[in-house]
PDB file of N, CA and C in Angstrom:
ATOM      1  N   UNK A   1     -32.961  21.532  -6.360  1.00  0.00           N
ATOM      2  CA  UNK A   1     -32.058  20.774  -7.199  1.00  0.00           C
ATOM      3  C   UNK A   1     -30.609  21.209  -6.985  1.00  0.00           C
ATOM      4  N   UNK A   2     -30.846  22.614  -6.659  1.00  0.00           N
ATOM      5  CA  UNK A   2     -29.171  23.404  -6.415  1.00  0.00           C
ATOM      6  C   UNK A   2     -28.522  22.488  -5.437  1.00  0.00           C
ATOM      7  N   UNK A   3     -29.243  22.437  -4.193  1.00  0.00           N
ATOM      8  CA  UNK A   3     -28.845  21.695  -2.831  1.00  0.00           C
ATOM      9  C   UNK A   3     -28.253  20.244  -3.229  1.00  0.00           C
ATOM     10  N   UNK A   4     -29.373  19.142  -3.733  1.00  0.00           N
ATOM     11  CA  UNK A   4     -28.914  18.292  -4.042  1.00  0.00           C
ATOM     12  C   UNK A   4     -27.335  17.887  -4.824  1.00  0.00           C
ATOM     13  N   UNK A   5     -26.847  18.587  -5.941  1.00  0.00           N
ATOM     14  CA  UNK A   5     -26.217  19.100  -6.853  1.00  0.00           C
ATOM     15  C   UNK A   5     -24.447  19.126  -6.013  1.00  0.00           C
ATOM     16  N   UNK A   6     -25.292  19.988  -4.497  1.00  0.00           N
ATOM     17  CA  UNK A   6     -24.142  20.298  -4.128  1.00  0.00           C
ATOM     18  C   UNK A   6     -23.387  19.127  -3.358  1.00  0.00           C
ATOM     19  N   UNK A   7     -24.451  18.371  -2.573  1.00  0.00           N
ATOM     20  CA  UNK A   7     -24.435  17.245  -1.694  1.00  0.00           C
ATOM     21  C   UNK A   7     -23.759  16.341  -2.256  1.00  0.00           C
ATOM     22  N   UNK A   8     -24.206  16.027  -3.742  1.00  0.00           N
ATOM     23  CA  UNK A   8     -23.076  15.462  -4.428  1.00  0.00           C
ATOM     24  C   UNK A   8     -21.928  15.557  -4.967  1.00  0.00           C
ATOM     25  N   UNK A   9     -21.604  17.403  -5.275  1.00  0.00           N
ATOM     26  CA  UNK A   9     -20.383  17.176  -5.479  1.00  0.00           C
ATOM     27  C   UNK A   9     -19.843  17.364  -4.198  1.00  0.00           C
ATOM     28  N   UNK A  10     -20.239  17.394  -2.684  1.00  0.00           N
ATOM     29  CA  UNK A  10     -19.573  17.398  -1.740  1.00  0.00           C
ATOM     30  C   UNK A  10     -18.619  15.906  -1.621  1.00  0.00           C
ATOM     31  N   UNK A  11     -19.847  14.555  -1.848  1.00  0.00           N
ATOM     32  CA  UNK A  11     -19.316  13.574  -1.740  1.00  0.00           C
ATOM     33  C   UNK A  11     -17.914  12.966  -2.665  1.00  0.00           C
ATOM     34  N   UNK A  12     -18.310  13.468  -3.818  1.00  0.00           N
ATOM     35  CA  UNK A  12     -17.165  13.580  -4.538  1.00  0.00           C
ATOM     36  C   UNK A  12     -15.813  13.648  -4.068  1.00  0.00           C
ATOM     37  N   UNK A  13     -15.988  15.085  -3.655  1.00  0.00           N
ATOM     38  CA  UNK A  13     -14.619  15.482  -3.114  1.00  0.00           C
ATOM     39  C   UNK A  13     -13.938  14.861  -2.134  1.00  0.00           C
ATOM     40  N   UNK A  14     -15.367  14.114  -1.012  1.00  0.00           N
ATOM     41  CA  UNK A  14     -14.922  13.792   0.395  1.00  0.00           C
ATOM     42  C   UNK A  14     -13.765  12.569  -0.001  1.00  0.00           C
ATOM     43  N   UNK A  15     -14.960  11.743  -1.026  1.00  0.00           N
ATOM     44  CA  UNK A  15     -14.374  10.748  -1.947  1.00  0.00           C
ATOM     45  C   UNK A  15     -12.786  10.511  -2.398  1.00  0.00           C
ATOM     46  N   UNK A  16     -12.589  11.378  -3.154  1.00  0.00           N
ATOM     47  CA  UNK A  16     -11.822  11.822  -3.561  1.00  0.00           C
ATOM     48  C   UNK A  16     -10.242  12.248  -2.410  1.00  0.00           C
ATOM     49  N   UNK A  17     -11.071  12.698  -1.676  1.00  0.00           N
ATOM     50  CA  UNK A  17      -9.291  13.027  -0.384  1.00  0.00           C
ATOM     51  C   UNK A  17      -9.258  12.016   0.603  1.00  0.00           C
ATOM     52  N   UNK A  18     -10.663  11.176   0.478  1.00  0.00           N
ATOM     53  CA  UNK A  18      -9.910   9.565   1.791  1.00  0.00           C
ATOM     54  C   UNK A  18      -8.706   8.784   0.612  1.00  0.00           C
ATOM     55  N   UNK A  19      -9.005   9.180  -0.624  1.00  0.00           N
ATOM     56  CA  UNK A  19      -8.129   7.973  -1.739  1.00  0.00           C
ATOM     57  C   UNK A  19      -7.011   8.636  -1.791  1.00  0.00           C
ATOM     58  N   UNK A  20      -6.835  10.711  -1.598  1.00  0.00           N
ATOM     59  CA  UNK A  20      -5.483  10.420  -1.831  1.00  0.00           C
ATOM     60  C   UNK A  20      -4.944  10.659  -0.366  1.00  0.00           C
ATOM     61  N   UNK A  21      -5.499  10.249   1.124  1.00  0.00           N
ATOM     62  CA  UNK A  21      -4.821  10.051   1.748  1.00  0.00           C
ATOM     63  C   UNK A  21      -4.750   9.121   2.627  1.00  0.00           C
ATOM     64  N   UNK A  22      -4.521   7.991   1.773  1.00  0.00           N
ATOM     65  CA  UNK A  22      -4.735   6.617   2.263  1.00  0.00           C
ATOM     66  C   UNK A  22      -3.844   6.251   3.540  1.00  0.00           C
ATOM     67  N   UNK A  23      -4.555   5.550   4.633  1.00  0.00           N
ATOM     68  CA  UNK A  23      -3.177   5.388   5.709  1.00  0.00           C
ATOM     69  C   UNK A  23      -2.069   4.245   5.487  1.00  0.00           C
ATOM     70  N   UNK A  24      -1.584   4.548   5.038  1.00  0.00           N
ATOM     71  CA  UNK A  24      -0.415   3.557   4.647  1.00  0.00           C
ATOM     72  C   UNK A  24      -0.364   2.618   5.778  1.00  0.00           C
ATOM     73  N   UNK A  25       0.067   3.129   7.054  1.00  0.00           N
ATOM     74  CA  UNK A  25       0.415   2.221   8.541  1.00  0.00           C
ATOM     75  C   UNK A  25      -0.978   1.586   8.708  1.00  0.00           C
ATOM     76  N   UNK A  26      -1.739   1.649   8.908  1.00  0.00           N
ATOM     77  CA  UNK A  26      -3.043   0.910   8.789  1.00  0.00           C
ATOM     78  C   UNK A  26      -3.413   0.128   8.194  1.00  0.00           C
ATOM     79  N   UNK A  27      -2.824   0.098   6.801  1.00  0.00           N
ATOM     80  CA  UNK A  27      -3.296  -0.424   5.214  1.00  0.00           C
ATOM     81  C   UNK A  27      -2.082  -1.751   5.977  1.00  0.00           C
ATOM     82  N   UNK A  28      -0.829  -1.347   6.281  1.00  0.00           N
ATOM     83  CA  UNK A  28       0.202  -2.289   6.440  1.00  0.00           C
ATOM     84  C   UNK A  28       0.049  -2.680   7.527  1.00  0.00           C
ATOM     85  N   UNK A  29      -0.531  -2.433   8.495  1.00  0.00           N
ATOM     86  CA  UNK A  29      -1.460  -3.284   9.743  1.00  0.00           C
ATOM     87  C   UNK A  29      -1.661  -4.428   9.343  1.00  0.00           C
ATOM     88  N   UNK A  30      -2.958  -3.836   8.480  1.00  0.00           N
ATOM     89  CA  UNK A  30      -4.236  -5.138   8.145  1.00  0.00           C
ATOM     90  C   UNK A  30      -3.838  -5.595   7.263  1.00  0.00           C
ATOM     91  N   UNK A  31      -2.566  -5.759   6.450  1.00  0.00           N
ATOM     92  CA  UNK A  31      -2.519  -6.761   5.444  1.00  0.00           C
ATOM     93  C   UNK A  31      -0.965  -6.917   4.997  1.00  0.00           C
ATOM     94  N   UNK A  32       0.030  -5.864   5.544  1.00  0.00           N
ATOM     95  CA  UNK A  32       1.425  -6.695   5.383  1.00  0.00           C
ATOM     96  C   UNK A  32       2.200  -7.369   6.935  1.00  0.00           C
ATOM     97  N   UNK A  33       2.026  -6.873   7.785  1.00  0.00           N
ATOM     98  CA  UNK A  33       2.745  -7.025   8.905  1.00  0.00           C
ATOM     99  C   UNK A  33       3.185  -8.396   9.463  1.00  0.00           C
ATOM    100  N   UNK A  34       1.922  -9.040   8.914  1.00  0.00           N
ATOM    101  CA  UNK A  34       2.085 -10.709   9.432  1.00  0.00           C
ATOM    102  C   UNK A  34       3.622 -11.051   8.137  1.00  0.00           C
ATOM    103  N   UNK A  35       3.317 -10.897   7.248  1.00  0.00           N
ATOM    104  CA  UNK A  35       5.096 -11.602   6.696  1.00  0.00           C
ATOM    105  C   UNK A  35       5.881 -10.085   6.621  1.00  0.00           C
ATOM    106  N   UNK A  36       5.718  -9.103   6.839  1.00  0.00           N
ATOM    107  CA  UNK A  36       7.150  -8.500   6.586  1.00  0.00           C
ATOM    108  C   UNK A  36       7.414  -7.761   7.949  1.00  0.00           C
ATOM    109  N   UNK A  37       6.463  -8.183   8.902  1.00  0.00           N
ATOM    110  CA  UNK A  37       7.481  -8.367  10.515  1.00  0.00           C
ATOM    111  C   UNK A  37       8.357  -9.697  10.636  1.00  0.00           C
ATOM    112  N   UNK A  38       7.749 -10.720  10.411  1.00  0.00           N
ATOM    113  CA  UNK A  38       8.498 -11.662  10.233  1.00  0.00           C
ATOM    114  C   UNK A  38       9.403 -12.560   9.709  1.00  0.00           C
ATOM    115  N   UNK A  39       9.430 -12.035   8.462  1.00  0.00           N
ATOM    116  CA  UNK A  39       9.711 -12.182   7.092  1.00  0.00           C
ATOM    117  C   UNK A  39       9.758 -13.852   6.717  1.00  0.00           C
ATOM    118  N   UNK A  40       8.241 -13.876   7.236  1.00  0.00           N
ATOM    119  CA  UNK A  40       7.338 -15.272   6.568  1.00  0.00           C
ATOM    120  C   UNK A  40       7.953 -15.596   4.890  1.00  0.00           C
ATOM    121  N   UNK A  41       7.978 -16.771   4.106  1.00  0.00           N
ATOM    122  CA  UNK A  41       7.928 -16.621   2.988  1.00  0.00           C
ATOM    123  C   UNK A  41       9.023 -15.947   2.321  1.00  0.00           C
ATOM    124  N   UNK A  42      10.191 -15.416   3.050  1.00  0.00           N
ATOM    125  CA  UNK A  42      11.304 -14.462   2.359  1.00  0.00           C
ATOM    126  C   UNK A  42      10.746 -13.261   2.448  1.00  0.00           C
ATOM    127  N   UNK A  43       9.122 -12.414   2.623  1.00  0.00           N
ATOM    128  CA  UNK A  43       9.204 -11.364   2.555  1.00  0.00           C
ATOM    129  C   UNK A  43      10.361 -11.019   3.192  1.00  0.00           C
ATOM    130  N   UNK A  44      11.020  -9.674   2.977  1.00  0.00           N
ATOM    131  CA  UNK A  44      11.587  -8.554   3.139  1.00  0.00           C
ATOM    132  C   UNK A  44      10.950  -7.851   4.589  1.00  0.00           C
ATOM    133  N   UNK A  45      11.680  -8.074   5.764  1.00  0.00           N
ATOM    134  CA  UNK A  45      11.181  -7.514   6.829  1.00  0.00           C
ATOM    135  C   UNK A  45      11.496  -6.047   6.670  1.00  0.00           C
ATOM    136  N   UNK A  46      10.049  -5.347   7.435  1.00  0.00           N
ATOM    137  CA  UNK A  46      10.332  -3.590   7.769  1.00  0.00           C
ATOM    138  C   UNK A  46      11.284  -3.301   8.635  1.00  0.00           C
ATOM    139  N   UNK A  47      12.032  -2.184   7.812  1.00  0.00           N
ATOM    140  CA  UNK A  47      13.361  -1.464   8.586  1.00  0.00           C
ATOM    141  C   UNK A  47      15.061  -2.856   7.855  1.00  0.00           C
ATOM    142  N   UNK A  48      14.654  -2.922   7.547  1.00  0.00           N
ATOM    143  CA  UNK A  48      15.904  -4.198   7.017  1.00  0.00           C
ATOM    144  C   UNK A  48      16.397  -3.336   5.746  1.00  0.00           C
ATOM    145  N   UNK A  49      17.429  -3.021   5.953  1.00  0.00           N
ATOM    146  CA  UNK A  49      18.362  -2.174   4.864  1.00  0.00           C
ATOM    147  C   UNK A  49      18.667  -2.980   3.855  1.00  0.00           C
ATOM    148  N   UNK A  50      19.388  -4.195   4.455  1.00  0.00           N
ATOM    149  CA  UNK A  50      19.877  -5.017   3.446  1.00  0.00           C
ATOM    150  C   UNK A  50      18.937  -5.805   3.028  1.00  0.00           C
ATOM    151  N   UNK A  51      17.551  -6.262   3.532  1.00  0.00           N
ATOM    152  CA  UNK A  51      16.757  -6.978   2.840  1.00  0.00           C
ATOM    153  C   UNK A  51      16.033  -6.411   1.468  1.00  0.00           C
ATOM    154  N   UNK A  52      15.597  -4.697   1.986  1.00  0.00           N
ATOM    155  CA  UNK A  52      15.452  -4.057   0.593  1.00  0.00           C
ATOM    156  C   UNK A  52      16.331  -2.920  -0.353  1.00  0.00           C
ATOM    157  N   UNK A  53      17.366  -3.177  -0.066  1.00  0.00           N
ATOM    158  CA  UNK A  53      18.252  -2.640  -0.979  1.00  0.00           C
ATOM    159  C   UNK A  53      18.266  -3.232  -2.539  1.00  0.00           C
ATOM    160  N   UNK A  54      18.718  -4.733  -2.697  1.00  0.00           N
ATOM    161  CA  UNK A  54      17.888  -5.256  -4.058  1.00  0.00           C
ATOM    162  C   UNK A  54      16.749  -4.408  -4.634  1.00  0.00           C
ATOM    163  N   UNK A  55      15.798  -4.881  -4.011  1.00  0.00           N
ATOM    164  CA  UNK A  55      14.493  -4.327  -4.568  1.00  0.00           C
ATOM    165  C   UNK A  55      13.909  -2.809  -4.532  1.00  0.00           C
ATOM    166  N   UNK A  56      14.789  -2.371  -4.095  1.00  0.00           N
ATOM    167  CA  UNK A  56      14.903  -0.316  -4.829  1.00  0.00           C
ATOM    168  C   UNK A  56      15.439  -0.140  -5.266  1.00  0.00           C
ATOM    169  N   UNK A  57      16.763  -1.080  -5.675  1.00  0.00           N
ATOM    170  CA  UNK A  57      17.176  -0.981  -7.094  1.00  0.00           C
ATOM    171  C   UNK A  57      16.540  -1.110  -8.281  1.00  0.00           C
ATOM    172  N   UNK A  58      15.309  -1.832  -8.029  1.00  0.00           N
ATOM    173  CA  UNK A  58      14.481  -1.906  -9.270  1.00  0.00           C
ATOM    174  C   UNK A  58      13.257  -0.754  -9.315  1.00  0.00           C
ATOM    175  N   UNK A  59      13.584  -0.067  -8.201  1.00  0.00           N
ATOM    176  CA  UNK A  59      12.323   1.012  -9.013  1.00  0.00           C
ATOM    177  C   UNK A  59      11.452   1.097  -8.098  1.00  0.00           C
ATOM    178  N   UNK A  60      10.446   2.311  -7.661  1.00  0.00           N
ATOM    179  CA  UNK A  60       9.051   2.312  -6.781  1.00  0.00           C
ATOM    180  C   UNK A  60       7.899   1.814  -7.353  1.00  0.00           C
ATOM    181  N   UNK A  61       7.759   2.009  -8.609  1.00  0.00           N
ATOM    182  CA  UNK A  61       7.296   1.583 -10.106  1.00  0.00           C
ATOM    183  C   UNK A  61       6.687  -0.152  -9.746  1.00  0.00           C
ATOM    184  N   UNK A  62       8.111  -0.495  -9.721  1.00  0.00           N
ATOM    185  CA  UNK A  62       8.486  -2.202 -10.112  1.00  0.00           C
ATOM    186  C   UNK A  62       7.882  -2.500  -8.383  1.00  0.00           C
ATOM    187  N   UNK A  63       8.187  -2.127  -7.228  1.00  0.00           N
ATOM    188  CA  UNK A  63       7.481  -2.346  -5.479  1.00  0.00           C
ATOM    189  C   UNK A  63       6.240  -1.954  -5.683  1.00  0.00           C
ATOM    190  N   UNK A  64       5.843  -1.453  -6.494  1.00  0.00           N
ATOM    191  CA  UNK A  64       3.790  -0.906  -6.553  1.00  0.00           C
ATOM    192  C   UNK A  64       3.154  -2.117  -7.350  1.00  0.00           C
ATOM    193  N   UNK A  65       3.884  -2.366  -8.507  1.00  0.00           N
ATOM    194  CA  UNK A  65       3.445  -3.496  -9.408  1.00  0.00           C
ATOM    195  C   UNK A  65       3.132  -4.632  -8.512  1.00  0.00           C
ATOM    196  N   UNK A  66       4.645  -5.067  -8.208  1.00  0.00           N
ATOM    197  CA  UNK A  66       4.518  -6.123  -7.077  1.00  0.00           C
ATOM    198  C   UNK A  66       3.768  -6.666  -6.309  1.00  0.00           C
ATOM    199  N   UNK A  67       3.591  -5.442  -5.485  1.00  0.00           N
ATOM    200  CA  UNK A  67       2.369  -5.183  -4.168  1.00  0.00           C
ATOM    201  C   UNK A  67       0.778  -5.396  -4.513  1.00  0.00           C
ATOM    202  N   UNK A  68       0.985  -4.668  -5.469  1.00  0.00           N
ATOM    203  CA  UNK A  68      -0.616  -4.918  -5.823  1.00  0.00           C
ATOM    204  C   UNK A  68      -1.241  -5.716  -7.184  1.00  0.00           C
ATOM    205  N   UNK A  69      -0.486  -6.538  -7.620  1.00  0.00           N
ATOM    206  CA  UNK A  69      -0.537  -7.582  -8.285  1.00  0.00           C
ATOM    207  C   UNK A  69      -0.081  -9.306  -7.989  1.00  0.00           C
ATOM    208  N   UNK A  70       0.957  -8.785  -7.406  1.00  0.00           N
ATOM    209  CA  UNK A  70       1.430 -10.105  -6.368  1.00  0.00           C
ATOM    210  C   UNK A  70       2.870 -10.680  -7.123  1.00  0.00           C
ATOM    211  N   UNK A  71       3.725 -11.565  -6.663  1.00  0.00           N
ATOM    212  CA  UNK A  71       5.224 -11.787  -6.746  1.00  0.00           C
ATOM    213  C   UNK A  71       5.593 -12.899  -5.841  1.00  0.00           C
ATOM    214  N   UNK A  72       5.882 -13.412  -7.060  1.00  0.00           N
ATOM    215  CA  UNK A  72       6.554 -14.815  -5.536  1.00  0.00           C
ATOM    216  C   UNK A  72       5.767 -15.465  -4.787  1.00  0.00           C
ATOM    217  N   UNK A  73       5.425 -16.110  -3.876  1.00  0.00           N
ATOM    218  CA  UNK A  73       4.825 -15.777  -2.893  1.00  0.00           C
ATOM    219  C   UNK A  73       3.680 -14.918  -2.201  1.00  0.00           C
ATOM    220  N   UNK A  74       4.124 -13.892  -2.469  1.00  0.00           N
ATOM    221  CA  UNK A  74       3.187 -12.541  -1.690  1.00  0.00           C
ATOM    222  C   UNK A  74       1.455 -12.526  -3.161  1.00  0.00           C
ATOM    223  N   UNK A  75       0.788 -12.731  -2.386  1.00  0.00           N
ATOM    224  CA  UNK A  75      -0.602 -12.508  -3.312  1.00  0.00           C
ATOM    225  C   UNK A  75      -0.728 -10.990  -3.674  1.00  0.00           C
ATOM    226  N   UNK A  76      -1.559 -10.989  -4.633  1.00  0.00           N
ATOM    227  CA  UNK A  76      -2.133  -9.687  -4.788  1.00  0.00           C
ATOM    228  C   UNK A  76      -2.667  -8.296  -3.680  1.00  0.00           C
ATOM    229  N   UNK A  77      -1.870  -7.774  -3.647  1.00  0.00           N
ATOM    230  CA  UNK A  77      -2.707  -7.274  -2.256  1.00  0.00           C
ATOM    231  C   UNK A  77      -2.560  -7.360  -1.298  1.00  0.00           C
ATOM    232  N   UNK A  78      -1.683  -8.203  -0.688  1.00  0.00           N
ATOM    233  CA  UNK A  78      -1.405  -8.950   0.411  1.00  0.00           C
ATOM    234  C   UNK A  78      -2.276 -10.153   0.796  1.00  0.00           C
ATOM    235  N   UNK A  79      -3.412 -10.785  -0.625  1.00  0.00           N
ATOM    236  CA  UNK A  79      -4.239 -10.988   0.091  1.00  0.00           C
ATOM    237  C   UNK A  79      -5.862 -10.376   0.421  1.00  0.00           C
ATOM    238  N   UNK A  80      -5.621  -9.285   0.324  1.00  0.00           N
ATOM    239  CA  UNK A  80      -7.043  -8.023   0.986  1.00  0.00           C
ATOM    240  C   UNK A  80      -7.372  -7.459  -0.396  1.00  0.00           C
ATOM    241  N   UNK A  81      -7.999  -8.281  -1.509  1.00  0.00           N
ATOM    242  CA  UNK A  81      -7.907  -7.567  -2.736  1.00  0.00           C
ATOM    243  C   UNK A  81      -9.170  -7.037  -3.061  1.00  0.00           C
ATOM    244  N   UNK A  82      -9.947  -6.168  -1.273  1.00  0.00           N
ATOM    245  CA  UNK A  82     -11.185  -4.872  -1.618  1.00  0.00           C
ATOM    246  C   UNK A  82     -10.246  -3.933  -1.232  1.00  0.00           C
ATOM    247  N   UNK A  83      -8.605  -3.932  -0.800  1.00  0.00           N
ATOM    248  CA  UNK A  83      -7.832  -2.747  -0.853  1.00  0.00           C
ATOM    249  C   UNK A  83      -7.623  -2.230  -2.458  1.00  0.00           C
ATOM    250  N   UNK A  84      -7.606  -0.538  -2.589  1.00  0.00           N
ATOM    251  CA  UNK A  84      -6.955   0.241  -3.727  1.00  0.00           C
ATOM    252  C   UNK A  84      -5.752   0.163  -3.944  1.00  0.00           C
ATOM    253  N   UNK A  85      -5.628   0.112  -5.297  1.00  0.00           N
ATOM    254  CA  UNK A  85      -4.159   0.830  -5.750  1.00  0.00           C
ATOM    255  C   UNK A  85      -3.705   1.543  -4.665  1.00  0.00           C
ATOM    256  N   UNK A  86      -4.381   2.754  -4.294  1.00  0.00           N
ATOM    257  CA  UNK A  86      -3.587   3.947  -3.675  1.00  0.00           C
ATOM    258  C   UNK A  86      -3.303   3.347  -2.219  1.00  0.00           C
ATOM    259  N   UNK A  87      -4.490   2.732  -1.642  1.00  0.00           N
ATOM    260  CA  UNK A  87      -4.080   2.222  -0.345  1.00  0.00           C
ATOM    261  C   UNK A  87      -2.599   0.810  -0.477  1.00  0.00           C
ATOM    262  N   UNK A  88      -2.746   0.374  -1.426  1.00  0.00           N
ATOM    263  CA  UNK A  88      -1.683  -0.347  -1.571  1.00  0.00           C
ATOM    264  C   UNK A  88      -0.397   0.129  -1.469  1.00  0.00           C
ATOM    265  N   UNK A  89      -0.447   1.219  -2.193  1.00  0.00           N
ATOM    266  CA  UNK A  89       0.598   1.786  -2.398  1.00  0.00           C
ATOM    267  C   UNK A  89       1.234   2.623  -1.148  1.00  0.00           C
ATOM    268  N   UNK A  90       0.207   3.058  -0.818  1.00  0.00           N
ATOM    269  CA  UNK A  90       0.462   3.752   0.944  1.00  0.00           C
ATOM    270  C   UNK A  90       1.267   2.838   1.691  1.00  0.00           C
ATOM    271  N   UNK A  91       1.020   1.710   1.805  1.00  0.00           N
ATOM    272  CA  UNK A  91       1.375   0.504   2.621  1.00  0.00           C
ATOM    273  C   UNK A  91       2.705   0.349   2.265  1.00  0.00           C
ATOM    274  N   UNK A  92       2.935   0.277   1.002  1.00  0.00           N
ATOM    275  CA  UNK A  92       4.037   0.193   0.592  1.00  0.00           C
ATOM    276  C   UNK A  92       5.342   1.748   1.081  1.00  0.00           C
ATOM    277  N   UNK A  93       4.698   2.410   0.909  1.00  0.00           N
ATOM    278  CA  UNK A  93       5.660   3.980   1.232  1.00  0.00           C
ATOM    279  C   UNK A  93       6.026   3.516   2.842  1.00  0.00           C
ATOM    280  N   UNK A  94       4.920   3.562   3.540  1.00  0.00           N
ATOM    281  CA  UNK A  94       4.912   3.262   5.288  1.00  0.00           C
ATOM    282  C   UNK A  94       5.947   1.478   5.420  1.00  0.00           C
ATOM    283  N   UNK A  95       5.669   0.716   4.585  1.00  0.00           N
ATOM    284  CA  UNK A  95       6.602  -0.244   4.744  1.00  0.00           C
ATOM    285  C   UNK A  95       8.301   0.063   4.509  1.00  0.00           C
ATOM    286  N   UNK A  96       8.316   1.290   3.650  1.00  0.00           N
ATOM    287  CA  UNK A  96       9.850   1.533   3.193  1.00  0.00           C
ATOM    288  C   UNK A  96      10.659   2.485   3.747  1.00  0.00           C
ATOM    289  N   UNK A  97       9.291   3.447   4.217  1.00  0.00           N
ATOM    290  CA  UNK A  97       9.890   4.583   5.125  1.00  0.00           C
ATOM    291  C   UNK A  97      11.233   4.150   5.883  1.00  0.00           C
ATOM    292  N   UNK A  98      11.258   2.956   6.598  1.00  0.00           N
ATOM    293  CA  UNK A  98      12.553   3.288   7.753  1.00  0.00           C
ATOM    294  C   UNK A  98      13.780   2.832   7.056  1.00  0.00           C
ATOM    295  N   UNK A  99      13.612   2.643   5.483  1.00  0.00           N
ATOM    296  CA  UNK A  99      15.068   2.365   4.882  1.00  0.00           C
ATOM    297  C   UNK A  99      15.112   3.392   3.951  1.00  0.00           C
ATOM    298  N   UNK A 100      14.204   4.598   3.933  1.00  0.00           N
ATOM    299  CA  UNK A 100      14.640   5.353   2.402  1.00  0.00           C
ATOM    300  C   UNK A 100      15.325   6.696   3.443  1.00  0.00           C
TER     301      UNK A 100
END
């Protein structure tokens, strides 16, 4: 029973560190790249200073909400709504990286 016990809280944990280290660039592969390489729809293309300067004025808070609830245009999720919060949110950091 010890063994078993452990097997599970192994999975737990394994559990537990793919969520908090979600690949952001991957996550934004498979589900932002098509509009915010192109900036389909008005998204906000990656690396565009002036496209997201507005919208970090409002907060990382207010870009997580966004992202993973949806705005405008942009669906929930991008769209991919068996992605997490956290992977959402990854996507989002890796989308902002080249303007913060």
């Amino acid at each position: 029973m010890k063994t078993l016990a452990s097997i599970l809280l192994l999975g737990v944990v394994a559990s537990i560190s793919v969520t908090a280290h979600a690949d952001g660039e991957a996550t934004y592969n498979q589900a932002c790249m098509a509009c915010h390489m192109t900036g389909a729809a008005g998204a906000p293309i990656r690396g565009n200073a002036e496209h997201w300067e507005p919208r970090l004025e409002k907060g990382m808070d207010t870009l997580y909400d966004h992202a993973i609830n949806g705005f405008q245009a942009m669906p929930p999720k991008g769209g991919q709504l068996g992605l997490s919060d956290d992977e959402v949110k990854a996507a989002v950091d890796h989308l902002l990286e080249p303007v913060l």
